[in-house]
Protein backbone atom coordinates (compact mmCIF):
# COMPACT_ATOMS: atom_id res chain seq x y z
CA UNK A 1 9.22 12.20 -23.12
CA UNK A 2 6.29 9.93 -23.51
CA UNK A 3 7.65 6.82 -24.62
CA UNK A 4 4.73 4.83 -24.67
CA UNK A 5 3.55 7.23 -26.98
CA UNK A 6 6.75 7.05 -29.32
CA UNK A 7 6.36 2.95 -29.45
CA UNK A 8 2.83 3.32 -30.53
CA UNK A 9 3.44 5.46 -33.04
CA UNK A 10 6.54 2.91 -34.41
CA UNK A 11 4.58 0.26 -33.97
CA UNK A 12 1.61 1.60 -36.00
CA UNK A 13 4.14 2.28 -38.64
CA UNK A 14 5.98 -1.12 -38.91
CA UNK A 15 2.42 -2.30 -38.85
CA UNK A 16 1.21 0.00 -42.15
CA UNK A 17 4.59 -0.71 -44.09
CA UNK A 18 7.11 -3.12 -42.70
CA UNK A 19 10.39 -2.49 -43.52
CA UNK A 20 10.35 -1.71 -47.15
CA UNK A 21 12.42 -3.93 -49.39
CA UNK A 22 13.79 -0.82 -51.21
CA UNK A 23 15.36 0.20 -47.88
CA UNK A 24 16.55 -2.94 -46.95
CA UNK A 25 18.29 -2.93 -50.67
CA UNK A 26 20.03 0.63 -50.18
CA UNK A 27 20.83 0.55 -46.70
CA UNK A 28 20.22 -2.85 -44.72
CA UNK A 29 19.02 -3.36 -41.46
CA UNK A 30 19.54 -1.92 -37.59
CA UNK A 31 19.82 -5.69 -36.97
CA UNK A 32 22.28 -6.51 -39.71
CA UNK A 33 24.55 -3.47 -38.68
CA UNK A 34 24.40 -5.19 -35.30
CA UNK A 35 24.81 -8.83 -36.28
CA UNK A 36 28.08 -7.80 -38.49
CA UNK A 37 29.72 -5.98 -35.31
CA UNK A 38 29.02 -9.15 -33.01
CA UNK A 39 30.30 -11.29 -36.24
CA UNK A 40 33.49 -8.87 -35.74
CA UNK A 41 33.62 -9.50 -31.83
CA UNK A 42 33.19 -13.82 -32.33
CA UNK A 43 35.89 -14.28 -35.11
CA UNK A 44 38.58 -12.14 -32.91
CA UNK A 45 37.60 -12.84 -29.55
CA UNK A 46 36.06 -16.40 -29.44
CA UNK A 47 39.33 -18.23 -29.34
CA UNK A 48 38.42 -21.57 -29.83
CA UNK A 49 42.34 -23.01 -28.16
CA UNK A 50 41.21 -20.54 -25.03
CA UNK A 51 40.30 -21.67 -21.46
CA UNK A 52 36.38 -22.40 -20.78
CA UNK A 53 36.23 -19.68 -18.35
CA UNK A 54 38.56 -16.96 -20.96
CA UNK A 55 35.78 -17.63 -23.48
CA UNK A 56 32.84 -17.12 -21.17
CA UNK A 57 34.82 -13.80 -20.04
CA UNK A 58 35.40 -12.77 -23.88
CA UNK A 59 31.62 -13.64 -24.36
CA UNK A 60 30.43 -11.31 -21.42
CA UNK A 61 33.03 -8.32 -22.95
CA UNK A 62 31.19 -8.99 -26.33
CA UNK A 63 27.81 -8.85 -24.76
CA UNK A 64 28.82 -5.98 -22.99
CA UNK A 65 29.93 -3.80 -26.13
CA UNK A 66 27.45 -4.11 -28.26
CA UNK A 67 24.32 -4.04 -25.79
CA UNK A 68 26.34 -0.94 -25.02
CA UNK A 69 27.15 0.42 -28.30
CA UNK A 70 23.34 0.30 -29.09
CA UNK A 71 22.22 1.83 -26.03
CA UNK A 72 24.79 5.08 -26.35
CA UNK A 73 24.28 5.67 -30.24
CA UNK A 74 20.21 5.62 -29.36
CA UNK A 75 21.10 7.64 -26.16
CA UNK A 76 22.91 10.02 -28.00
CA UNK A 77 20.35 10.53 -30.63
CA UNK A 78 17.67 11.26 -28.38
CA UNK A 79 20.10 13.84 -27.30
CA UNK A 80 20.30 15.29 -30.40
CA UNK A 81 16.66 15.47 -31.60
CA UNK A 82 14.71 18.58 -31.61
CA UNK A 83 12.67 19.23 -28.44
CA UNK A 84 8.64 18.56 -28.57
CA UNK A 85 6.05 16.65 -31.10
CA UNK A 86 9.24 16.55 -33.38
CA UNK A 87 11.11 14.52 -30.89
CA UNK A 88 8.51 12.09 -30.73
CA UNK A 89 7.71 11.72 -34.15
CA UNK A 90 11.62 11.00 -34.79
CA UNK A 91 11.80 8.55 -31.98
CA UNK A 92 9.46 6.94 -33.67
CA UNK A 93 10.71 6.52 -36.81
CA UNK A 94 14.39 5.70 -35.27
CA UNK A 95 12.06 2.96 -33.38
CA UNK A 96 10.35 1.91 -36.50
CA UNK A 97 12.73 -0.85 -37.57
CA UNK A 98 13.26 -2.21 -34.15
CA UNK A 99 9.68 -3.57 -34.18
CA UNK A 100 8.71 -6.63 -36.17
CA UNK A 101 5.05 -6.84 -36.16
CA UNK A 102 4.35 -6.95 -39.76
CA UNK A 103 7.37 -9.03 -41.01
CA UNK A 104 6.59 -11.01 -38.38
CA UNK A 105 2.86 -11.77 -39.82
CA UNK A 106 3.95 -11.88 -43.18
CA UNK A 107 6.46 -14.32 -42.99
CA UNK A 108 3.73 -16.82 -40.98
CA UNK A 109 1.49 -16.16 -44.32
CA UNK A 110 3.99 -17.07 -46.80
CA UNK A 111 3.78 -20.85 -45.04
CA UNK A 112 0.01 -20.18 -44.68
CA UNK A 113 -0.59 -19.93 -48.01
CA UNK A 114 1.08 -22.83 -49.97
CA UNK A 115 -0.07 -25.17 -46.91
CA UNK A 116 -3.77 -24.67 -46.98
CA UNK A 117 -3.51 -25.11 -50.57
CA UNK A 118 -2.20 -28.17 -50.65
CA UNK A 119 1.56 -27.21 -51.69
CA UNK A 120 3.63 -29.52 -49.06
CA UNK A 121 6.72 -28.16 -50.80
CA UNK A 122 6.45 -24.33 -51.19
CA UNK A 123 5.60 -24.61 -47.42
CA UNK A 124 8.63 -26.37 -46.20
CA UNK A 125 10.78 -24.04 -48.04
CA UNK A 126 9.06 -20.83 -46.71
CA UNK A 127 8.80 -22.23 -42.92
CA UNK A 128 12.84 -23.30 -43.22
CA UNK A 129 12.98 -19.02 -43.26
CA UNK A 130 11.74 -18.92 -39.68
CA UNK A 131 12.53 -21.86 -37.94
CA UNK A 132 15.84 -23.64 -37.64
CA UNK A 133 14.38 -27.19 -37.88
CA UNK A 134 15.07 -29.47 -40.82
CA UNK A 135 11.84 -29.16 -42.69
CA UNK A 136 12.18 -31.95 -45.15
CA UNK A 137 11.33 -34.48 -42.50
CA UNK A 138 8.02 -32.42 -41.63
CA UNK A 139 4.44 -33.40 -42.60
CA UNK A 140 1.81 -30.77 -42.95
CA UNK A 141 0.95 -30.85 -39.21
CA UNK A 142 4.61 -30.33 -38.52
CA UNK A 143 4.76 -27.35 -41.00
CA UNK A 144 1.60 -25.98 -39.48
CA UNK A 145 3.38 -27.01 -35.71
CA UNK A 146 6.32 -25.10 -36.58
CA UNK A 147 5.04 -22.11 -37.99
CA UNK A 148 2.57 -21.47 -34.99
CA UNK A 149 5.86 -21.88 -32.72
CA UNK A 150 7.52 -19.15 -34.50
CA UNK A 151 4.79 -16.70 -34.68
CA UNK A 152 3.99 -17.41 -30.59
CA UNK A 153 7.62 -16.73 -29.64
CA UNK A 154 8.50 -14.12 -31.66
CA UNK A 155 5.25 -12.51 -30.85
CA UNK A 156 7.28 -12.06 -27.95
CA UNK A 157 10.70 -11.62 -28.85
CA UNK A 158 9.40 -9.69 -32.03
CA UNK A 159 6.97 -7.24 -30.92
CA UNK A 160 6.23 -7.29 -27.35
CA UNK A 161 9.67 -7.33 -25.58
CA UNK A 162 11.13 -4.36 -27.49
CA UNK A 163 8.26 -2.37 -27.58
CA UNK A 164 7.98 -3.47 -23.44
CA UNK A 165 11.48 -1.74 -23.08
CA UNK A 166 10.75 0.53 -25.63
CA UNK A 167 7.66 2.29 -23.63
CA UNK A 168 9.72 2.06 -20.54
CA UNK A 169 13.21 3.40 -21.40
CA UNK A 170 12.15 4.57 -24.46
CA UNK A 171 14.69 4.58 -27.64
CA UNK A 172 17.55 3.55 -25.35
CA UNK A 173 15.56 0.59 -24.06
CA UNK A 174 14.31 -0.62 -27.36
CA UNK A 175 17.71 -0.57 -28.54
CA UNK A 176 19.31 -2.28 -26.03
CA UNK A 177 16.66 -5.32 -26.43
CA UNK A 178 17.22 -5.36 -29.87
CA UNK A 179 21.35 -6.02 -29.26
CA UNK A 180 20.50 -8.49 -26.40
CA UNK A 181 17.94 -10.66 -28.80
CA UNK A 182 20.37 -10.53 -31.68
CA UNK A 183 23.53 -11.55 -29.71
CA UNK A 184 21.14 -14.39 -28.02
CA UNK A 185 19.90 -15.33 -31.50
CA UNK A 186 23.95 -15.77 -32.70
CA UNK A 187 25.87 -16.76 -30.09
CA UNK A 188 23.35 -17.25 -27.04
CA UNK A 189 23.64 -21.39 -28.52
CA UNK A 190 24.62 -24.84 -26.78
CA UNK A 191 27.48 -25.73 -29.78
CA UNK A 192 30.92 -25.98 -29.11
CA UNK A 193 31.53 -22.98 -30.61
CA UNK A 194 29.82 -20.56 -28.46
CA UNK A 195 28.40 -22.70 -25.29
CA UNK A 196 31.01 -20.94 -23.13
CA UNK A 197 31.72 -17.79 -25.59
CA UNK A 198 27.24 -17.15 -25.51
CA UNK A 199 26.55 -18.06 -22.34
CA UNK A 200 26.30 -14.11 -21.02
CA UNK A 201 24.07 -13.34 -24.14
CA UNK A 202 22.34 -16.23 -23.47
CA UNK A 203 21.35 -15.50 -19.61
CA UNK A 204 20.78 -11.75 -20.60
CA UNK A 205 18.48 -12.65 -22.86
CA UNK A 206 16.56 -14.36 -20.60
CA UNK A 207 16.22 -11.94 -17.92
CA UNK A 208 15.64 -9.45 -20.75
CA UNK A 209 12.44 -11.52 -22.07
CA UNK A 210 11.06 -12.57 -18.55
CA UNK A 211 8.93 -10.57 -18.21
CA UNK A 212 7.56 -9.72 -22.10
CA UNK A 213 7.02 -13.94 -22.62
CA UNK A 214 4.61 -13.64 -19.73
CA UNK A 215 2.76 -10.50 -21.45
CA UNK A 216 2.57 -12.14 -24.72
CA UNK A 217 1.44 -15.37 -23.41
CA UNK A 218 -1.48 -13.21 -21.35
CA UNK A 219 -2.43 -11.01 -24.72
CA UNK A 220 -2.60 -14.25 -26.61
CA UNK A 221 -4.87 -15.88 -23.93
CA UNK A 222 -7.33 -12.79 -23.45
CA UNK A 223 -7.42 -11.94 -27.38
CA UNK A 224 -8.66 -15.85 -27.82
CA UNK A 225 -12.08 -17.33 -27.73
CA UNK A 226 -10.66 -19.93 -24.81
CA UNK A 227 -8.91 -17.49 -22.73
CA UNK A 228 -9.26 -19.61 -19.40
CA UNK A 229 -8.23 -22.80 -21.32
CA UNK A 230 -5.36 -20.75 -23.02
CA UNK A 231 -4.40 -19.31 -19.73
CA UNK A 232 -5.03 -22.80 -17.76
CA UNK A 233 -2.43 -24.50 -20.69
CA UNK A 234 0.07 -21.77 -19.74
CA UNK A 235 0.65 -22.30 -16.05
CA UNK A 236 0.52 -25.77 -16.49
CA UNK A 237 2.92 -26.49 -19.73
CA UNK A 238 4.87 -23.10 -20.12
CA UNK A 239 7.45 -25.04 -17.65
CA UNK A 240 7.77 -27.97 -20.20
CA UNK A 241 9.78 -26.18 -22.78
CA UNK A 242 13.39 -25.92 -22.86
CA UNK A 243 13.37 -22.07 -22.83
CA UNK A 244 12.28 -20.79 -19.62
CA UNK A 245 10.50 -17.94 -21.91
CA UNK A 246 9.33 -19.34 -24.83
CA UNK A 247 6.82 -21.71 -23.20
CA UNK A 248 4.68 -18.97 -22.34
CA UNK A 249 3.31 -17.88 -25.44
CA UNK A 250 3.77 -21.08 -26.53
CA UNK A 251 1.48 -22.66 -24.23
CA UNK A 252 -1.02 -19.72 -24.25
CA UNK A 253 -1.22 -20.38 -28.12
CA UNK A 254 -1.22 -24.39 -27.82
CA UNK A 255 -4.49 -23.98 -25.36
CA UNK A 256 -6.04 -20.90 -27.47
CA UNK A 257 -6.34 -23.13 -30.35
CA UNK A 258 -6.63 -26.79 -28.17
CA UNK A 259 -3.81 -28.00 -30.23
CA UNK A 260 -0.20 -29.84 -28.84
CA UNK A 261 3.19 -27.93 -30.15
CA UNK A 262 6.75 -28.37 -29.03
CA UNK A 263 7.59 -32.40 -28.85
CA UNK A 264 10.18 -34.47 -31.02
CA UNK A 265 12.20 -32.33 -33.84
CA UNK A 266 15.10 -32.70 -36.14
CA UNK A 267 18.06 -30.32 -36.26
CA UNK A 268 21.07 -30.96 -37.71
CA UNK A 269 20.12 -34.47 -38.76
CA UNK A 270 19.37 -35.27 -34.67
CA UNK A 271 16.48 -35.83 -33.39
CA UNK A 272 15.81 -33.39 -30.24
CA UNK A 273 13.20 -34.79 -28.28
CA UNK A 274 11.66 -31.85 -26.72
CA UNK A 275 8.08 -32.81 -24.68
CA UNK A 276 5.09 -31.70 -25.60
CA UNK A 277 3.03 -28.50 -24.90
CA UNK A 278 -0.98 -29.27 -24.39
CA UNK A 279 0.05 -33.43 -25.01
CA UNK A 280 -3.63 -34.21 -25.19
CA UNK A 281 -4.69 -31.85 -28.02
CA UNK A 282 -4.06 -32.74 -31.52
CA UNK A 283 -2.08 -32.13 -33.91
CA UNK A 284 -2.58 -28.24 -35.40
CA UNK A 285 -3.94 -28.38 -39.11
CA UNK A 286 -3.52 -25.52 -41.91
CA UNK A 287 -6.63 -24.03 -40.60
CA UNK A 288 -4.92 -23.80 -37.32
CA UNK A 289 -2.37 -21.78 -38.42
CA UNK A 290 -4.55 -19.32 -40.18
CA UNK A 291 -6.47 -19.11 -36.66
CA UNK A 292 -3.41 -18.62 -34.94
CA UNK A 293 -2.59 -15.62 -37.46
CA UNK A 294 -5.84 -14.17 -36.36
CA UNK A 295 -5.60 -14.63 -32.76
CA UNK A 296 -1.53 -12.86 -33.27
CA UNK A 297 -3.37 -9.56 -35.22
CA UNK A 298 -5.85 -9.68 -32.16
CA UNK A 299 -2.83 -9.53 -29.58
CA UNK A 300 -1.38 -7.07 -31.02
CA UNK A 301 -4.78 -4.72 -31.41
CA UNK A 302 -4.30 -5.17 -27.63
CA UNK A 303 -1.16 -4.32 -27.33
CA UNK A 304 -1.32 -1.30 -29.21
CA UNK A 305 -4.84 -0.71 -27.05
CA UNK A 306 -2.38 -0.69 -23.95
CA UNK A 307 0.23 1.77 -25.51
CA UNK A 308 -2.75 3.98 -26.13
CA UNK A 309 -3.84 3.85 -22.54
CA UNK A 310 -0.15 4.54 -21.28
CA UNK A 311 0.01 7.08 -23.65
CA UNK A 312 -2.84 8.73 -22.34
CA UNK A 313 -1.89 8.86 -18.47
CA UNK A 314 1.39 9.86 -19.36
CA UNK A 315 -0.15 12.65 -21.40
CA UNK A 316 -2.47 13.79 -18.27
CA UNK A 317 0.65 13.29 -15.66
């Protein structure tokens, strides 16, 4: 089966359409279905009165189940799809959701919008929909800051790392990533609550992205017009975040651009002082974050170049 093929095709989809509201409305979300099974898992098996080391074996059962549960139901509909051009063309469509590429964009261009026209207010609300940062205490550089952030990581965690495993395991993979980033996104978190019962979602998700941070820092740095500073800015500062993934694209965006991200932020009322990425630049503006929206649709034209090009030699082979 040529899977590289398969996560072209789903990717060229989510590109055209998204994930149509209407759909959404009648039948919700692959990552909702998932999110409401590890919801299930945390309220019976995170026993709060348990033993440190009970909850972090609870958390690696949870992890366990539902990375599995999503691998075997896409395993076993692979197994089940017609044989041929029909097998790919389902793939893809089964893929289609599991790839974020255009709500990824579109969200970005809701804070966009209201912040290069001047609308401090419509932007804080739409950027509080992507970032977990208290955004009344952020100025329009901290809007534009935080919105860049977003759009570089999830670049990553959005679009490149499933479509990564996608094209190498093909709906199996992509499925599996997609459990992995959803239990790291709610358990895989330092709180009381789930620092013991997320640490194995939390590690697994960053093995899982090691690799696809490092692509999507490199497609951000050769889609920009300062590729060697972007790629300089990366080895030097992708160290100084506290994810040991996110600091790639991070960086390779910061030094695209020549603008600082990262640094001091508010969550929770606390102040989390994080250090900077690319300290000497300045502060990004709201034309900086409509450049960084164009340099994003430019890494992903080279992404989808590179499924293309896989496609093709798996074709010929």
């Amino acid at each position: 089966m040529n899977c590289a093929l398969i996560m072209l095709l789903a990717f060229a989809i989510d590109a055209a359409v998204g994930w149509p509201a209407a759909i959404y409305a009648r039948i919700g979300h692959p990552v909702t279905w998932i999110g409401a099974a590890i919801s299930s898992l945390d309220r019976s098996l995170n026993i709060e009165s348990a033993s440190g080391f009970a909850r972090r074996a609870a958390g690696a059962a949870t992890a366990l189940i539902i990375i599995g549960m999503a691998t075997g139901i896409a395993w076993l509909a692979t197994r089940l799809l017609p044989d041929g051009v029909a097998n790919i063309a389902l793939s893809a469509i089964l893929a289609w959701p599991l790839i974020a590429v255009r709500s990824l964009y579109d969200h970005v261009v809701a804070v966009a919008r209201p912040l290069s026209s001047g609308d401090l207010t419509a932007a804080r609300a739409a950027v509080a929909m992507i970032v977990g940062r208290d955004p009344a205490h952020l100025d329009a550089a901290g809007v534009a800051r935080a919105a860049i952030e977003s759009l570089a990581e999830n670049a990553s965690d959005g679009v490149v790392a499933p479509v990564f495993w996608g094209a190498i395991f093909g709906l199996p993979g992509i499925a599996a990533y997609k459990a992995i980033n959803t239990l790291d996104s709610m358990i895989g978190h330092r709180t009381p609550r789930h620092e013991a019962f997320g640490w194995a979602s939390a590690r697994i998700d960053d093995l899982a992205n090691l690799i696809p941070a490092r692509l999507t820092g490199l497609l951000l740095a050769v889609g920009s017009a300062r590729p060697a500073a972007a790629l300089h800015t990366m080895w030097r500062d992708a160290g100084h975040h506290r994810s040991p993934n996110a600091g790639w694209p991070e960086a390779a965006m910061a030094g695209a651009l020549d603008i600082r991200l990262s640094g001091p932020r508010i969550y929770d009322g606390r102040i989390a002082d994080e250090p900077w990425v690319n300290a000497g630049a300045p502060d990004p503006t709201p034309g900086d974050l409509k450049l960084a929206l164009a340099l994003y649709l430019r890494a992903m034209l080279l992404l989808a170049a590179g499924l293309a090009i896989l496609a093709g030699l798996w074709a010929i082979d």
